[in-house]
C-alpha atoms as a PDB file:
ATOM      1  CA  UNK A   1     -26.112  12.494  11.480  1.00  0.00           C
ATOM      2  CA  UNK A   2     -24.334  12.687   7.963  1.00  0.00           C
ATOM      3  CA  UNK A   3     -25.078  10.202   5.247  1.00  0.00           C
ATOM      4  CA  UNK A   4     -23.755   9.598   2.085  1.00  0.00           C
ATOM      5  CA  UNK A   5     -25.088   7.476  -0.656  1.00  0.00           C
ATOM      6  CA  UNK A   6     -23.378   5.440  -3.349  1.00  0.00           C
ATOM      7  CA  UNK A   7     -25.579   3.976  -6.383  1.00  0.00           C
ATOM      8  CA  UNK A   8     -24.049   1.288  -8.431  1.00  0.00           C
ATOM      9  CA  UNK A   9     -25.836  -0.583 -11.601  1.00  0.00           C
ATOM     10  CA  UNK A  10     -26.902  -3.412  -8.921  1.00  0.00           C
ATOM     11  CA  UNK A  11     -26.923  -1.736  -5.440  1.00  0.00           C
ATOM     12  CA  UNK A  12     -26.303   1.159  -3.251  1.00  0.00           C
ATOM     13  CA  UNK A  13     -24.001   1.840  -0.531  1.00  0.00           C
ATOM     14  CA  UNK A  14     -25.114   3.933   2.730  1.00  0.00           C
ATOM     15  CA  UNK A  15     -22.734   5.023   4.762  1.00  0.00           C
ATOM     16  CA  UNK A  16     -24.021   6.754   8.464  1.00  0.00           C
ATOM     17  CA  UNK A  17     -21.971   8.864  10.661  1.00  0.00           C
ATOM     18  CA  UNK A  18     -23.651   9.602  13.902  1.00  0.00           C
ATOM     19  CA  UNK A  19     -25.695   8.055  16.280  1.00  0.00           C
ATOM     20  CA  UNK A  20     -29.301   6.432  14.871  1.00  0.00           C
ATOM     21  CA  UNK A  21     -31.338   7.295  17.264  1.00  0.00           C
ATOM     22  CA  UNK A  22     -35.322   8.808  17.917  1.00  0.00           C
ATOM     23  CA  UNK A  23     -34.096  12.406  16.409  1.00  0.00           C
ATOM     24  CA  UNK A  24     -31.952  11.068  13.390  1.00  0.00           C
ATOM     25  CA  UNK A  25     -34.273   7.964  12.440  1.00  0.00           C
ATOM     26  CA  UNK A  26     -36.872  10.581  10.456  1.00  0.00           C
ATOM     27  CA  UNK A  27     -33.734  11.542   8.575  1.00  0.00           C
ATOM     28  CA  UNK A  28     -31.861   8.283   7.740  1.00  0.00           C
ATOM     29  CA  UNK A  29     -35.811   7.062   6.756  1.00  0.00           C
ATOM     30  CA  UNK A  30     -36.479   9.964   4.328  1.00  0.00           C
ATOM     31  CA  UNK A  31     -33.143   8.918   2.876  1.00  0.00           C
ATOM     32  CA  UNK A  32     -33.292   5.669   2.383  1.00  0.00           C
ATOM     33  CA  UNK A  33     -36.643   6.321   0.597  1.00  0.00           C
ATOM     34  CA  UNK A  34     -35.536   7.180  -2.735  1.00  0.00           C
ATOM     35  CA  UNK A  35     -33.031   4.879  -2.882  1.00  0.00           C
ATOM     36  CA  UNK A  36     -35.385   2.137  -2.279  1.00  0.00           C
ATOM     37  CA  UNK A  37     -36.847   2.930  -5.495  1.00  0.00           C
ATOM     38  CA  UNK A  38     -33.715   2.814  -7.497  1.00  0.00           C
ATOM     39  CA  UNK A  39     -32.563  -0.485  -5.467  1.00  0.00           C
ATOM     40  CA  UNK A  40     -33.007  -3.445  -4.187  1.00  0.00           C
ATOM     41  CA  UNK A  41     -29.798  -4.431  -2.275  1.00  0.00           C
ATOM     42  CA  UNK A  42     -28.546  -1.849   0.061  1.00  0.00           C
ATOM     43  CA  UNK A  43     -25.025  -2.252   2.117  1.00  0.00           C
ATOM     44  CA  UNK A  44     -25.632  -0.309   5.102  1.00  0.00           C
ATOM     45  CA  UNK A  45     -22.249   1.251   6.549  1.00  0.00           C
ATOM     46  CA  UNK A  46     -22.788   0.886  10.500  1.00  0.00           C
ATOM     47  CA  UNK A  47     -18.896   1.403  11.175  1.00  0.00           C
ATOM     48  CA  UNK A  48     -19.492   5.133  11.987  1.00  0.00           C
ATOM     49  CA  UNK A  49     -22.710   4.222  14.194  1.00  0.00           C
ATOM     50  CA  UNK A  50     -21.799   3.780  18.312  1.00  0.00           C
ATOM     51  CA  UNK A  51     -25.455   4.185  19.201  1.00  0.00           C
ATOM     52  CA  UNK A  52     -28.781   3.077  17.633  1.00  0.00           C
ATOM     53  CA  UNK A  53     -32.046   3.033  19.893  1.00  0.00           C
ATOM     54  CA  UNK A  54     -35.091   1.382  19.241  1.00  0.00           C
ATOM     55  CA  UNK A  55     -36.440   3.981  16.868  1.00  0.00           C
ATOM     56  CA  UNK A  56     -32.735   3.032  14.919  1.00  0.00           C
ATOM     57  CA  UNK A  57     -33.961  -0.673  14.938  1.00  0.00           C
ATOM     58  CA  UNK A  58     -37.405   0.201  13.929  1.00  0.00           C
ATOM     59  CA  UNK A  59     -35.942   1.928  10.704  1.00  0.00           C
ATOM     60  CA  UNK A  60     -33.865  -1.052   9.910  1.00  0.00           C
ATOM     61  CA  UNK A  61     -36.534  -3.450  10.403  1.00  0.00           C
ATOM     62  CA  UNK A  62     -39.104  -1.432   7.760  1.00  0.00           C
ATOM     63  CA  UNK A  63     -36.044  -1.420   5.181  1.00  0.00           C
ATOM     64  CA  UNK A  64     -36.003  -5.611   5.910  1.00  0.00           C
ATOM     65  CA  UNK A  65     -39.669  -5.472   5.070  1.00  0.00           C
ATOM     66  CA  UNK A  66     -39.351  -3.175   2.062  1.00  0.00           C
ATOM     67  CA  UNK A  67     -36.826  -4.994   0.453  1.00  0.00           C
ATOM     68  CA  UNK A  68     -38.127  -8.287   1.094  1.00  0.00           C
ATOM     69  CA  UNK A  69     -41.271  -7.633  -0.520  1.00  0.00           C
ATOM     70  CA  UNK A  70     -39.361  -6.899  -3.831  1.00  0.00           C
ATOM     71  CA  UNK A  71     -36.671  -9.951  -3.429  1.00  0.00           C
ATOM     72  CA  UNK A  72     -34.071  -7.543  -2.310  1.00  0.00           C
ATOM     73  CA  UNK A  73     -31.624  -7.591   0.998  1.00  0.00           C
ATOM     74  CA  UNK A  74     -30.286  -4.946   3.439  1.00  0.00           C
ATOM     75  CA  UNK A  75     -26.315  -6.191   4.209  1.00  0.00           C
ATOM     76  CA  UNK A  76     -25.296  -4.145   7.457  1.00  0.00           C
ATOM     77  CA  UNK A  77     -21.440  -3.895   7.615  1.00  0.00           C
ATOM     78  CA  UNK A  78     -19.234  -2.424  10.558  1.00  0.00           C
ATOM     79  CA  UNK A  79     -21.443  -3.129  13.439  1.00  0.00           C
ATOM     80  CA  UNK A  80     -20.376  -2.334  16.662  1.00  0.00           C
ATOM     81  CA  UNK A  81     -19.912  -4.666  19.247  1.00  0.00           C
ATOM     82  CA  UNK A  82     -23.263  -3.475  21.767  1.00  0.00           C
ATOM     83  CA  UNK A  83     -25.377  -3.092  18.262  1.00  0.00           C
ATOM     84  CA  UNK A  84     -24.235  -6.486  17.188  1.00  0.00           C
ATOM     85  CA  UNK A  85     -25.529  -7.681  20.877  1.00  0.00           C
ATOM     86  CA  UNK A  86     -28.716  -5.527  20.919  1.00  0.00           C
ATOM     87  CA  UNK A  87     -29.984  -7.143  17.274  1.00  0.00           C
ATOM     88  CA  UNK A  88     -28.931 -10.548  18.223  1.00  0.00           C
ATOM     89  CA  UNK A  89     -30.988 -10.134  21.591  1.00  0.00           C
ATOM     90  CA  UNK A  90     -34.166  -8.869  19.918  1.00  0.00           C
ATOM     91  CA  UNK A  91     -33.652 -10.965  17.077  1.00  0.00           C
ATOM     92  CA  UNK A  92     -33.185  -8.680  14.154  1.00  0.00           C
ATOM     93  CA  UNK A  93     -29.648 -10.076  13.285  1.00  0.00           C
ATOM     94  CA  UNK A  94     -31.350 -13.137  11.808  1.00  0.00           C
ATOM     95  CA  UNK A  95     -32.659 -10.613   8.977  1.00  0.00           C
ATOM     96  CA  UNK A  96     -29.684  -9.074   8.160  1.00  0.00           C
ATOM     97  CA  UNK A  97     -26.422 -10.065   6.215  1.00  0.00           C
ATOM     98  CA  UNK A  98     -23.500  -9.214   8.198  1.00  0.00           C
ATOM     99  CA  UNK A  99     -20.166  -8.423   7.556  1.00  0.00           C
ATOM    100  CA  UNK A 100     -17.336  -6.626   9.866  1.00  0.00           C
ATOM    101  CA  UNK A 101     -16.095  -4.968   6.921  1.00  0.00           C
ATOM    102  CA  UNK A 102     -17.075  -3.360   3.630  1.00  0.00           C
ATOM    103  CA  UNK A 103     -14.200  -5.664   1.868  1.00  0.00           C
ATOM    104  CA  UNK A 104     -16.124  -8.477   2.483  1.00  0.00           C
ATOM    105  CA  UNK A 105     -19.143  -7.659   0.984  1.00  0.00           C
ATOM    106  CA  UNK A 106     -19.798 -10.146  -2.356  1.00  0.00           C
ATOM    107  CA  UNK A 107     -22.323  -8.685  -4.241  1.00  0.00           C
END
């Protein structure tokens, strides 16, 4: 799993390479951490993501709950087809801004 983090004055971009899965969620968790201090809207970069299992969906639904509590908003971008599928399923899409591509994103 490689991620790379962006800050800007009113957000920060993640971008994840790899699959999100029970061995890589520790890791994208401890990252995000910091970054929750310094922010409260985060674009997540899914494009590079094929494969996120429940432990993936866990991460992203503590992040929801973080940044809800301080008026803040996770924006996944670049979601793949079976993870756009799998969160509309379980219900976690309705959380989550969506866009297909980082272009898109009006912040």
């Amino acid at each position: 799993m490689k991620i790379d983090i962006a800050r800007h004055p009113t957000h920060a971009i993640v971008t994840f390479d790899g699959a999100i899965d029970g061995k890589t969620a520790p890791e994208v968790q401890a990252a995000l951490a910091p970054v929750l201090g310094e922010c409260s809207v985060l674009v997540l970069d899914l494009t590079r993501v094929g494969y996120m299992s429940s432990a993936g969906l866990r991460v992203l639904l503590l992040l929801h709950r973080q940044l809800t509590a301080k008026k803040g908003k996770a924006i996944l971008v670049g979601l793949a087809e079976n993870l756009t599928e799998t969160m509309r399923i379980t219900g976690f899409l309705q959380f989550f801004e969506t866009h297909a591509t980082l272009a898109e994103v009006k912040l």
